[in-house]
Protein backbone atom coordinates (compact mmCIF):
# COMPACT_ATOMS: atom_id res chain seq x y z
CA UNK A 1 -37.18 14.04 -4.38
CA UNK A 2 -40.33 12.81 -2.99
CA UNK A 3 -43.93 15.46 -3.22
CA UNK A 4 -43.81 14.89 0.72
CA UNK A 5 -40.40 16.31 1.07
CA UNK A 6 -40.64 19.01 -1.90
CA UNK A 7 -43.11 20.28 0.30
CA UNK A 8 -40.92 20.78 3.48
CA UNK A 9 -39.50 24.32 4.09
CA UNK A 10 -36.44 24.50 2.32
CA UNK A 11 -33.36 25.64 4.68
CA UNK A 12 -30.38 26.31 2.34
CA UNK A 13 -30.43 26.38 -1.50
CA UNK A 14 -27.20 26.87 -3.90
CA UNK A 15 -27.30 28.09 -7.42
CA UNK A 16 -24.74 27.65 -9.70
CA UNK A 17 -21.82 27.41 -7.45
CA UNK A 18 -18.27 27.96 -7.87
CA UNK A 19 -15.33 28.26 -6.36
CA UNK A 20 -11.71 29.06 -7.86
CA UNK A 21 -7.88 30.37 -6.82
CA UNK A 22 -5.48 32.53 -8.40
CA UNK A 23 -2.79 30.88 -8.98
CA UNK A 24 -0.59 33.54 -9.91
CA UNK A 25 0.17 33.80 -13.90
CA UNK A 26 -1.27 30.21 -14.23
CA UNK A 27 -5.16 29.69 -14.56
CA UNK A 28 -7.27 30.02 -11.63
CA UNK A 29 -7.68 26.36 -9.93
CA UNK A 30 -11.62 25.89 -9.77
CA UNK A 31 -12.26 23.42 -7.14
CA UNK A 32 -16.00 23.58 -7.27
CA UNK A 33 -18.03 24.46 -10.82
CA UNK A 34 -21.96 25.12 -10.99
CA UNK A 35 -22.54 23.22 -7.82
CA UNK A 36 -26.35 22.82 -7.10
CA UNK A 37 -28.20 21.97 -3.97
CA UNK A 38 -31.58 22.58 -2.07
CA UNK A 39 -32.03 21.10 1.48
CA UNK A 40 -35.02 21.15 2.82
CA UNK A 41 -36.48 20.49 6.39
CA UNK A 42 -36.39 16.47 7.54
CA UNK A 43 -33.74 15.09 5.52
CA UNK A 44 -30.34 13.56 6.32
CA UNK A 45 -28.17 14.40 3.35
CA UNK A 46 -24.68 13.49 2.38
CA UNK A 47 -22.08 15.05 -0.13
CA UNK A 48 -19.94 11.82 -1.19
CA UNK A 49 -16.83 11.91 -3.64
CA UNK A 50 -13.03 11.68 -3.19
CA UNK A 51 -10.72 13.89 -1.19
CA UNK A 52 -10.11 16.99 -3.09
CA UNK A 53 -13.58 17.19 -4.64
CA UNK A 54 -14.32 19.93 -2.88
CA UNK A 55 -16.98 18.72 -0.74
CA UNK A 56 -15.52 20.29 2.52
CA UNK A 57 -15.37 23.49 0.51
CA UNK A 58 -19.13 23.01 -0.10
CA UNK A 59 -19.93 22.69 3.38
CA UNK A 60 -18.02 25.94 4.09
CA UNK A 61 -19.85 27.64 1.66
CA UNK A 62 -23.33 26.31 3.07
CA UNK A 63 -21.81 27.37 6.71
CA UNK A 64 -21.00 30.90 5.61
CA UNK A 65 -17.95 30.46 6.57
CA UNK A 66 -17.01 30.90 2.72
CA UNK A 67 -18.19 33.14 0.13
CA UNK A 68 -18.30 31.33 -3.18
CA UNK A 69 -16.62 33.11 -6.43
CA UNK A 70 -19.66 32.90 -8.31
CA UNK A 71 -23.48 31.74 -7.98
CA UNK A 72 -25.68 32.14 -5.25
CA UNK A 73 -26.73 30.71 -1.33
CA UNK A 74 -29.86 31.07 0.25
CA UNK A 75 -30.66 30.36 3.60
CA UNK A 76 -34.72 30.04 4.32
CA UNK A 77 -35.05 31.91 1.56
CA UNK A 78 -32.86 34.99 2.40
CA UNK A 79 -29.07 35.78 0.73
CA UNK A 80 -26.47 34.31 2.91
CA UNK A 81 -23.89 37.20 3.72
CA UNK A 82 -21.94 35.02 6.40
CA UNK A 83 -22.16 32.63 9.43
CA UNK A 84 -25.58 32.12 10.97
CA UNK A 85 -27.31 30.74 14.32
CA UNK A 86 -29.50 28.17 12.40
CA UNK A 87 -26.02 26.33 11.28
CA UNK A 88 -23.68 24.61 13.45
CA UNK A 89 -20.93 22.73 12.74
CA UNK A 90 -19.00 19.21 13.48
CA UNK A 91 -15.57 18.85 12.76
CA UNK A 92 -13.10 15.59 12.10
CA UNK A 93 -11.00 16.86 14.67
CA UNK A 94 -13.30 16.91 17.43
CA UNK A 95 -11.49 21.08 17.71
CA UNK A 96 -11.96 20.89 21.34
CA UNK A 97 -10.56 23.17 23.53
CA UNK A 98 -8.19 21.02 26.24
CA UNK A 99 -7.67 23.27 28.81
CA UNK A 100 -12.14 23.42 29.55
CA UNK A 101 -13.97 20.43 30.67
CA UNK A 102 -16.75 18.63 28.54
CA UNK A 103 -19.64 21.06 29.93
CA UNK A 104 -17.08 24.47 29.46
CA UNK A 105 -16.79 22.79 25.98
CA UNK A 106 -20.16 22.21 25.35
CA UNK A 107 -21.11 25.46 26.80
CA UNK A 108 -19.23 27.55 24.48
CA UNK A 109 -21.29 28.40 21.83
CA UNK A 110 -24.24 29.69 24.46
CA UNK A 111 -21.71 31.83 25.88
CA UNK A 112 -21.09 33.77 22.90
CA UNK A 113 -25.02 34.33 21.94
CA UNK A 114 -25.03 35.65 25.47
CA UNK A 115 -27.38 33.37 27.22
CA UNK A 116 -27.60 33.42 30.78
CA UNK A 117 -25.69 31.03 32.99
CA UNK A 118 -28.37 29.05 34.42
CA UNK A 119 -29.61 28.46 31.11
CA UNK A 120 -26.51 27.38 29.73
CA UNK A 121 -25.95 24.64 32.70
CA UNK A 122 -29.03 23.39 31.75
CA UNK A 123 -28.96 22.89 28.03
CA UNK A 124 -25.36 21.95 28.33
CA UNK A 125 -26.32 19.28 30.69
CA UNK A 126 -29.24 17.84 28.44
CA UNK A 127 -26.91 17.92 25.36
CA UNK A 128 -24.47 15.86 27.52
CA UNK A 129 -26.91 13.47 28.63
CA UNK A 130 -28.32 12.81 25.32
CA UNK A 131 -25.13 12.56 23.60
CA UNK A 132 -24.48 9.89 26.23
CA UNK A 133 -21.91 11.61 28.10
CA UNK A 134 -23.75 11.93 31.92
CA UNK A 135 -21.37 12.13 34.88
CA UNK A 136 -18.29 13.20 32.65
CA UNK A 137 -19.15 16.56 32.81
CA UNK A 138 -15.80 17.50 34.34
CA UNK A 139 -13.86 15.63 32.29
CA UNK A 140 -11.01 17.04 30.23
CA UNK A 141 -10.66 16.09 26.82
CA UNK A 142 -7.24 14.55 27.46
CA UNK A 143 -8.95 11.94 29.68
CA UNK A 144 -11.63 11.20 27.34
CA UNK A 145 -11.22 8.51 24.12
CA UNK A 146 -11.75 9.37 21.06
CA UNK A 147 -15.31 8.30 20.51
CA UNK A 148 -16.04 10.23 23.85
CA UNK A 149 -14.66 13.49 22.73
CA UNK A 150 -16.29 13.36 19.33
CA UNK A 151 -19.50 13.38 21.75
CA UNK A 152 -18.33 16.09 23.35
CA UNK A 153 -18.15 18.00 20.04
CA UNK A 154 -21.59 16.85 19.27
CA UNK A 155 -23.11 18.02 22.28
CA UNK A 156 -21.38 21.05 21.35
CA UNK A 157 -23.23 21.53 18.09
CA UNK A 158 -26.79 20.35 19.14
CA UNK A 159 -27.05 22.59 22.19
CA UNK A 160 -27.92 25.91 20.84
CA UNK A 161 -30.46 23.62 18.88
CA UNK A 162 -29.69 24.72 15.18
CA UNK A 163 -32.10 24.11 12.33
CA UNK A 164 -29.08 22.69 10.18
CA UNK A 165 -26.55 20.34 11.38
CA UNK A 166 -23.24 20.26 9.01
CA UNK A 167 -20.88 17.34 9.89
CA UNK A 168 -17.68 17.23 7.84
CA UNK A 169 -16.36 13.39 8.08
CA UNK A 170 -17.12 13.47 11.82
CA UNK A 171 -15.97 9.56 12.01
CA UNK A 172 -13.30 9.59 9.96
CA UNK A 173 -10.84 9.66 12.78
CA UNK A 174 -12.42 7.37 14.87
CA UNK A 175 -11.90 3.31 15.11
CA UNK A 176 -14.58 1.19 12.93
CA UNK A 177 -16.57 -0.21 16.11
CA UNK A 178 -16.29 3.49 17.88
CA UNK A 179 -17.63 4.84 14.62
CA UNK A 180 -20.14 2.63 14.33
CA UNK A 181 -21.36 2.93 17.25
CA UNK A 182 -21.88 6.72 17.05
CA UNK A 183 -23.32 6.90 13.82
CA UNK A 184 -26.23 4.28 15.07
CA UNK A 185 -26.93 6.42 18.33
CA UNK A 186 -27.00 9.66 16.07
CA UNK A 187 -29.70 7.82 13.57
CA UNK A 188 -31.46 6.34 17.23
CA UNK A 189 -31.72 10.22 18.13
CA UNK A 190 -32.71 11.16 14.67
CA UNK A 191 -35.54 9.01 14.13
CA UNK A 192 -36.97 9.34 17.84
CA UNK A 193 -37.56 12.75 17.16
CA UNK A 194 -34.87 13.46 20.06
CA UNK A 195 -32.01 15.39 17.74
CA UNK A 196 -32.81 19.32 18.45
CA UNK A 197 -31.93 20.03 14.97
CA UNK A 198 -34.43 20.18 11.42
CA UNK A 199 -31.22 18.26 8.95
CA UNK A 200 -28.31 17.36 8.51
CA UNK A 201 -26.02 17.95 5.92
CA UNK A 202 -22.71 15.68 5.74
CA UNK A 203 -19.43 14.81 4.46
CA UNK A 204 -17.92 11.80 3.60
CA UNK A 205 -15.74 9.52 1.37
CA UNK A 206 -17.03 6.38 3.15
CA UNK A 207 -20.01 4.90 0.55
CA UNK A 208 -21.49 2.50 3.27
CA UNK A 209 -21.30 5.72 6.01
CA UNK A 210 -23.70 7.42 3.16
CA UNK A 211 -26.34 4.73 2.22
CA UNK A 212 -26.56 3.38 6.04
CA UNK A 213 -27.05 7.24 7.63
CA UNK A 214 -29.05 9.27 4.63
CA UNK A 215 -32.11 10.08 2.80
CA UNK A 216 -30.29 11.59 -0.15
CA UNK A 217 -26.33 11.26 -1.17
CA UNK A 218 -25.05 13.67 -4.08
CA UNK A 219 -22.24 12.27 -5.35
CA UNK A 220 -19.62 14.67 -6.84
CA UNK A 221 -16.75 13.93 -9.20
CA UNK A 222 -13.41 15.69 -9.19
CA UNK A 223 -11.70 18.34 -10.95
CA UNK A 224 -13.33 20.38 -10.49
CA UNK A 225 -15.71 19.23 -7.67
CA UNK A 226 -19.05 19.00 -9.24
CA UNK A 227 -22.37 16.94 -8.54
CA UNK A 228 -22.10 14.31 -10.91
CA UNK A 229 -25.22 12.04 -9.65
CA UNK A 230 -27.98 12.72 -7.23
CA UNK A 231 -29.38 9.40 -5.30
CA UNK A 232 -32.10 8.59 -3.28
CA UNK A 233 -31.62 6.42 -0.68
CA UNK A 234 -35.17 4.69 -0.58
CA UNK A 235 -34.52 2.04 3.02
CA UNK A 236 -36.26 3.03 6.03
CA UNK A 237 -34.23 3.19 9.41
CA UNK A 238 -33.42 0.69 11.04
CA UNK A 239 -31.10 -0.35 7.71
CA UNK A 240 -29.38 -3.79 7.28
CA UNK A 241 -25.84 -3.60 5.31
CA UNK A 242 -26.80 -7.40 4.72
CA UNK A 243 -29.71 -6.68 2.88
CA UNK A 244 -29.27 -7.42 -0.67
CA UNK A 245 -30.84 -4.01 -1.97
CA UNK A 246 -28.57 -2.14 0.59
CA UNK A 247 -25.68 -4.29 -1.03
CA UNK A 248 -26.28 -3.11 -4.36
CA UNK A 249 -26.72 0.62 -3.68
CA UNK A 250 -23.55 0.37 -2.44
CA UNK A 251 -22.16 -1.54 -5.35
CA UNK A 252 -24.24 0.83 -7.86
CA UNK A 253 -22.55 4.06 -6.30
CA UNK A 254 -18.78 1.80 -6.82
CA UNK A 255 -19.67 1.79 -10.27
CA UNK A 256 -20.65 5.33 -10.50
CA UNK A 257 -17.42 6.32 -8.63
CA UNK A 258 -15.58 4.63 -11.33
CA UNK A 259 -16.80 5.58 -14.16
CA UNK A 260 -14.43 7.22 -16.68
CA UNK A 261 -15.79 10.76 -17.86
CA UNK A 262 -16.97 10.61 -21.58
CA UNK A 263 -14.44 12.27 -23.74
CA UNK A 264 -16.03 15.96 -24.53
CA UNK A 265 -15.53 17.17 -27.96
CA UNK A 266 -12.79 19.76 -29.05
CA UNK A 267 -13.37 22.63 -30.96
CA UNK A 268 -10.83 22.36 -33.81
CA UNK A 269 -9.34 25.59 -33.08
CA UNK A 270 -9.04 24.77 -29.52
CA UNK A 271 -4.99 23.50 -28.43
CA UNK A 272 -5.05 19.72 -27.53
CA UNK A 273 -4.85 19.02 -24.00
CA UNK A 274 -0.97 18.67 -22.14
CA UNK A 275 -0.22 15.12 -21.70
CA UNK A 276 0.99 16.10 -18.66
CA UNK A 277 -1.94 17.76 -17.47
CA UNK A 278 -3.59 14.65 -15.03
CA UNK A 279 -2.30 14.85 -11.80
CA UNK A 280 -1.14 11.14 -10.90
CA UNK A 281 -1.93 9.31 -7.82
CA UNK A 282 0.16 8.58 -4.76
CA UNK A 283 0.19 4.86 -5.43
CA UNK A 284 3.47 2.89 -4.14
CA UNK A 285 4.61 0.68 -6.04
CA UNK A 286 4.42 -2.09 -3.43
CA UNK A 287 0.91 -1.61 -2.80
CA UNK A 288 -0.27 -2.42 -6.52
CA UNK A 289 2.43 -5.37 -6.70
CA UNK A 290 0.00 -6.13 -3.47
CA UNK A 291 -3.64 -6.06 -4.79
CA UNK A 292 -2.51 -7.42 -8.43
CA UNK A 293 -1.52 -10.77 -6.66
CA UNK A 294 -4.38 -10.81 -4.66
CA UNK A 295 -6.75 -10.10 -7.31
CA UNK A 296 -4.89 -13.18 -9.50
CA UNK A 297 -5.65 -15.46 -6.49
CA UNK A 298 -8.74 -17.18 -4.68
CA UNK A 299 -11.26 -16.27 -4.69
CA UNK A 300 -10.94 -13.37 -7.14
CA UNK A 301 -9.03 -15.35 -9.57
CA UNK A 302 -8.77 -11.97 -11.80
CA UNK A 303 -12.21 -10.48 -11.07
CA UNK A 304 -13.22 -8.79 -7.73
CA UNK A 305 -16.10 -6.77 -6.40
CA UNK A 306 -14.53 -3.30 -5.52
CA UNK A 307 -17.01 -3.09 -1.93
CA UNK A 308 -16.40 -6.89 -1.27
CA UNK A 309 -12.54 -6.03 -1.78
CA UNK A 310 -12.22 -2.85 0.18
CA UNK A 311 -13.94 -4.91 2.83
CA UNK A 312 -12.79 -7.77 2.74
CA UNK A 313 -8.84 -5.27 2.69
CA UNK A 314 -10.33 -2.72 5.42
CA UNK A 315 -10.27 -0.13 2.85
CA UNK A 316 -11.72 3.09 2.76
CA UNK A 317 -13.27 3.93 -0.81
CA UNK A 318 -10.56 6.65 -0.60
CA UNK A 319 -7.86 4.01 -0.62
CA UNK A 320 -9.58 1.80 -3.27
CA UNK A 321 -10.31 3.98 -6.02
CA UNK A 322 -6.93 5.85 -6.12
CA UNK A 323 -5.17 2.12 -6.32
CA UNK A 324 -7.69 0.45 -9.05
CA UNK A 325 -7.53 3.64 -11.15
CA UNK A 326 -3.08 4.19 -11.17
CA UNK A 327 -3.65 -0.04 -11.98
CA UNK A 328 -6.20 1.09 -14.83
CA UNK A 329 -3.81 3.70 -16.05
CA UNK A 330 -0.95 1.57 -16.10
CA UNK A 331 -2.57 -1.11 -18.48
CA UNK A 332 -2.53 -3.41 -15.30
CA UNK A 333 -6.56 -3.71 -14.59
CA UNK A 334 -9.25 -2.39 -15.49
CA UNK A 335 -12.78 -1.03 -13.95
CA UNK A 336 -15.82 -1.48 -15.14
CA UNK A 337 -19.32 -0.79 -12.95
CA UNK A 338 -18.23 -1.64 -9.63
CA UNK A 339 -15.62 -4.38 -10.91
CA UNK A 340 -12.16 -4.58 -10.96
CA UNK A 341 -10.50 -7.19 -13.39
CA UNK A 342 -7.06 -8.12 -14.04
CA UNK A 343 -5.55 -7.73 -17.35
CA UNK A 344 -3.04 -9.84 -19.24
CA UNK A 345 -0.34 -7.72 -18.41
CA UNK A 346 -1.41 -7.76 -14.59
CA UNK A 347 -1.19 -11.27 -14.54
CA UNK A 348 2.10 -11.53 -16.52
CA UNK A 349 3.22 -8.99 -13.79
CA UNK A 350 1.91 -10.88 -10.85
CA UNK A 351 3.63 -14.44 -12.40
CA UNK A 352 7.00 -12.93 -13.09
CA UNK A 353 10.17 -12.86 -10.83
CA UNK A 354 11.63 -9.48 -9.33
CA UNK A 355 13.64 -8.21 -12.33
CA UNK A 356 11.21 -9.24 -14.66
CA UNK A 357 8.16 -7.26 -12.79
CA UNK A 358 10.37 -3.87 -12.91
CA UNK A 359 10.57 -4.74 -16.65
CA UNK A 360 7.05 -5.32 -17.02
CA UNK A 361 6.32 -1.91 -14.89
CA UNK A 362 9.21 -0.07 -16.52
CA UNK A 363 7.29 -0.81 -19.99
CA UNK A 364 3.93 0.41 -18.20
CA UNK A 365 5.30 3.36 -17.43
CA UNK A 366 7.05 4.42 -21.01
CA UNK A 367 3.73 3.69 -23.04
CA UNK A 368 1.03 5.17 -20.26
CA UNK A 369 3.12 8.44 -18.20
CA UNK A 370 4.26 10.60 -20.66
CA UNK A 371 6.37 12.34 -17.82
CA UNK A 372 8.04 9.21 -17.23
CA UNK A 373 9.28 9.43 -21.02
CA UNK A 374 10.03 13.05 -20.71
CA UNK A 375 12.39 12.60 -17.81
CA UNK A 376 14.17 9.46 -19.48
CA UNK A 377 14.38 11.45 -22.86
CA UNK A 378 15.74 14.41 -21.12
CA UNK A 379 18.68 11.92 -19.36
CA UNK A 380 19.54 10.54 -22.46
CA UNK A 381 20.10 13.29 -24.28
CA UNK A 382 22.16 15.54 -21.67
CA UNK A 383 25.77 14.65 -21.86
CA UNK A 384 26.13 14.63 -17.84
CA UNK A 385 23.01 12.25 -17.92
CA UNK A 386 21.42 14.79 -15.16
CA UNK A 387 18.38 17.06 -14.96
CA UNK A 388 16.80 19.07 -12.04
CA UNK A 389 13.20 18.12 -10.96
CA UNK A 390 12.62 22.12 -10.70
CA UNK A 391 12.35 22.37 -14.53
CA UNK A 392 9.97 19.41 -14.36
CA UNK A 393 7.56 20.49 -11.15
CA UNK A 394 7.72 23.91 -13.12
CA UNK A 395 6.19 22.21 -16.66
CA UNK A 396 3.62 20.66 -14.11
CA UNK A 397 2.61 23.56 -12.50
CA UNK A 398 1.54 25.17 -15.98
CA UNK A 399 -0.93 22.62 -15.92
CA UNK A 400 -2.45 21.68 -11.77
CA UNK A 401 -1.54 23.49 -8.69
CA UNK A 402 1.83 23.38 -7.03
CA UNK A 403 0.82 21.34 -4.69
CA UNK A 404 -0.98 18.78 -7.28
CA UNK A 405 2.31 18.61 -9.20
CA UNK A 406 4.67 18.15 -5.96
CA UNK A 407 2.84 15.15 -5.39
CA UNK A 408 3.16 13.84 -9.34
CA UNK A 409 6.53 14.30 -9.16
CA UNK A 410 6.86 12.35 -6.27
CA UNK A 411 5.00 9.63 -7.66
CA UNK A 412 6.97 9.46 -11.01
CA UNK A 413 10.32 9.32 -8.60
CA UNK A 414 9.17 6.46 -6.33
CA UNK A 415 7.77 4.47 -10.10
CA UNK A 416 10.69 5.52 -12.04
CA UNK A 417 13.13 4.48 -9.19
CA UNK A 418 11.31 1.09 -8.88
CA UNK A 419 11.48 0.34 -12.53
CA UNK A 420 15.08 1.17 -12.85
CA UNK A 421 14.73 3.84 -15.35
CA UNK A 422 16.73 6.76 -13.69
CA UNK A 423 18.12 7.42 -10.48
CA UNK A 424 17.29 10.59 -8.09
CA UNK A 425 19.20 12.62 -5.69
CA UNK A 426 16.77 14.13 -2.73
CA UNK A 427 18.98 16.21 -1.59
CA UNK A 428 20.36 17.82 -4.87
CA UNK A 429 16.93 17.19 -6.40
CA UNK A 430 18.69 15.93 -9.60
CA UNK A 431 17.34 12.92 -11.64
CA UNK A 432 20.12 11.11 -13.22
CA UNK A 433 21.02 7.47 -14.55
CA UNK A 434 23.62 6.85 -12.23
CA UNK A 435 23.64 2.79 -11.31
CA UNK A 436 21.50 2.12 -14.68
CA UNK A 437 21.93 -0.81 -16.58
């Protein structure tokens, strides 16, 4: 952080952070672990990782809408015991109320500190007109798009003129050129001094989003959330995504992203980790036959950047990552700083025929998901040839959450299905090998 910024009164600080679950006799699931973070006054700051890295949980915690397991939060110096009027909050959903028009939106917060009517009119009408929403006042939301009511919510948050504004993917559910749009009036506001608040703190999963809007990004990895790498974003404002050092920011924090953890020592006394304990993507099957054969074409011919591919695919780094890593797994590709390159056995994939690929994938699966060979063994060895997916989601849960391993298990039916290794009943919820060669 620069001396000019260390400098700045600091607004919210976290020590040591963490946040876990009972899970009933299983281990606690700890979605955030010794989490760190000072914000100070004049910065634009953005918490960037996956979904489920507990970022949103973060910005809960920072609200005081959450009180953390463990660790501490500050706010200007001063234990935070709960929600406070320097904070306010932006939401994905827009969480407008559709029976009150824009300004009985916008008003809301004022109403509950208790501030006079006449006052309210008027800061509610110069929130409006600086989030660009003059002579809609009366407007419900059901009339507005969805750009327009994103304003609305906004105007919401900057009119009691907090000192922090938290913003948890506010453009996530908006179109790209509506998104865009909004995030370039928001940095217009910020940097003519015309934004009533002192920083911003935000979420997001979109990489570009982060370098184009923010001074700092902490990136976090996953399981449990933690802040893995802390980046300065060093462009002044207006920022060009054509400029070559914007470019490779972006690539740099790619390569970060996918970077596999380094393999921590184990105590000899301590038990060897569960095969089954990594919770596996929800990856179809057609999706990776997809990117394999457009990675083994022009102009990738094997090798593609992952930000010039999510472009150039209109993906989201969320939709990306989770696809090159199940390819990874699966011996298919492989990704390395920013990179994604297709192996041998992803191009003998892509250049086989039907029956041949669900051999190739059926293979992938035996040697790389050990519940894929637990399920098959199982089969096998019953004489029926049948096995309920209860005793499986049950082995799971000993090792993620419920909701973790429902989502594995789903994955290993639509792979295992594909390959031809078993068949599965959804409505008995009974694997079998019923119409297996």
């Amino acid at each position: 952080m620069d001396t000019a910024v260390e400098l700045r009164p600091c607004l919210i600080e976290v020590k040591a952070c963490r946040q876990a679950y009972h899970k009933d006799a299983n281990a606690d699931l700890v979605v955030l672990d010794d989490v760190n973070l000072t914000l100070r006054e004049g910065e634009i700051v953005a918490l960037l990782g996956r979904s489920g890295s507990g970022k949103s949980t973060l910005l809960r915690i920072v609200s005081g809408l959450l009180k953390p397991t463990a660790g501490s939060v500050t706010w200007r110096g001063v234990p935070l015991s709960g929600p406070t009027d320097g904070v306010a909050m932006v939401f994905q959903s827009f969480a407008l109320f559709p029976w009150l028009t824009v300004q009985e939106n916008v008003e809301l917060g004022l109403e509950a500190r208790g501030v006079a009517r006449a006052e309210r009119e008027r800061r509610s009408e110069e929130a409006i007109d600086m989030i660009g929403l003059g002579g809609f006042e009366n407007a419900y939301p059901k009339e507005l798009s969805g750009g327009m009511r994103q304003r609305v919510g906004l105007a919401r948050a900057l009119v009691v003129h907090p000192d922090l504004l938290l913003m948890d993917e506010p453009f996530s559910a908006l179109d790209v050129l509506t998104a865009e749009t909004l995030r370039t009036d928001l940095i217009d506001l910020w940097m003519d001094g015309k934004l009533p608040v002192k920083s911003v703190l935000m979420v997001t999963h979109n990489i570009e989003e982060a370098v184009l809007m923010c001074d700092r990004i902490l990136v976090f990895s996953s399981n449990p959330g933690r802040v893995a790498h802390e980046l300065k974003v060093p462009f002044p404002h207006p920022r060009n995504r054509l400029d070559p050092a914007f470019r490779q920011l972006v690539d740099d924090i790619y390569g970060i992203m996918t970077r596999r953890k380094p393999v921590e020592p184990r105590l000899p006394t301590a038990p060897a980790p569960s095969p089954l304990a990594l919770p596996l993507q929800s990856v179809g099957t057609n999706v990776m036959s997809g990117l394999m054969e457009t990675l083994a074409a022009e102009p990738y011919n094997g090798r593609a950047d992952l930000p010039a591919l999510a472009g150039a695919l209109q993906y989201e780094v969320d939709d990306i990552l989770p696809l090159g890593e199940t390819l990874q797994l699966l011996g298919f590709a492989v990704l390395e700083e920013g990179d994604i390159l297709l192996t041998d056995a992803g191009r003998s994939f892509v250049n086989s025929d039907t029956d041949d690929r669900k051999k190739i994938f059926g293979e992938a699966l035996r040697q790389h998901v050990p519940l894929v060979n637990m399920i098959r063994q199982v089969l096998d060895e019953r004489w029926n040839h049948r096995a309920s997916a209860v005793r499986f989601r049950d082995e799971l849960e000993d090792h993620m959450s419920a909701s973790y391993a429902a989502d594995t298990l789903r994955t290993v039916i639509g792979w295992g299905r594909y390959a031809e290794l078993f068949s599965y009943d959804e409505e008995a919820e009974q694997f079998s090998l019923e119409d297996i060669e």
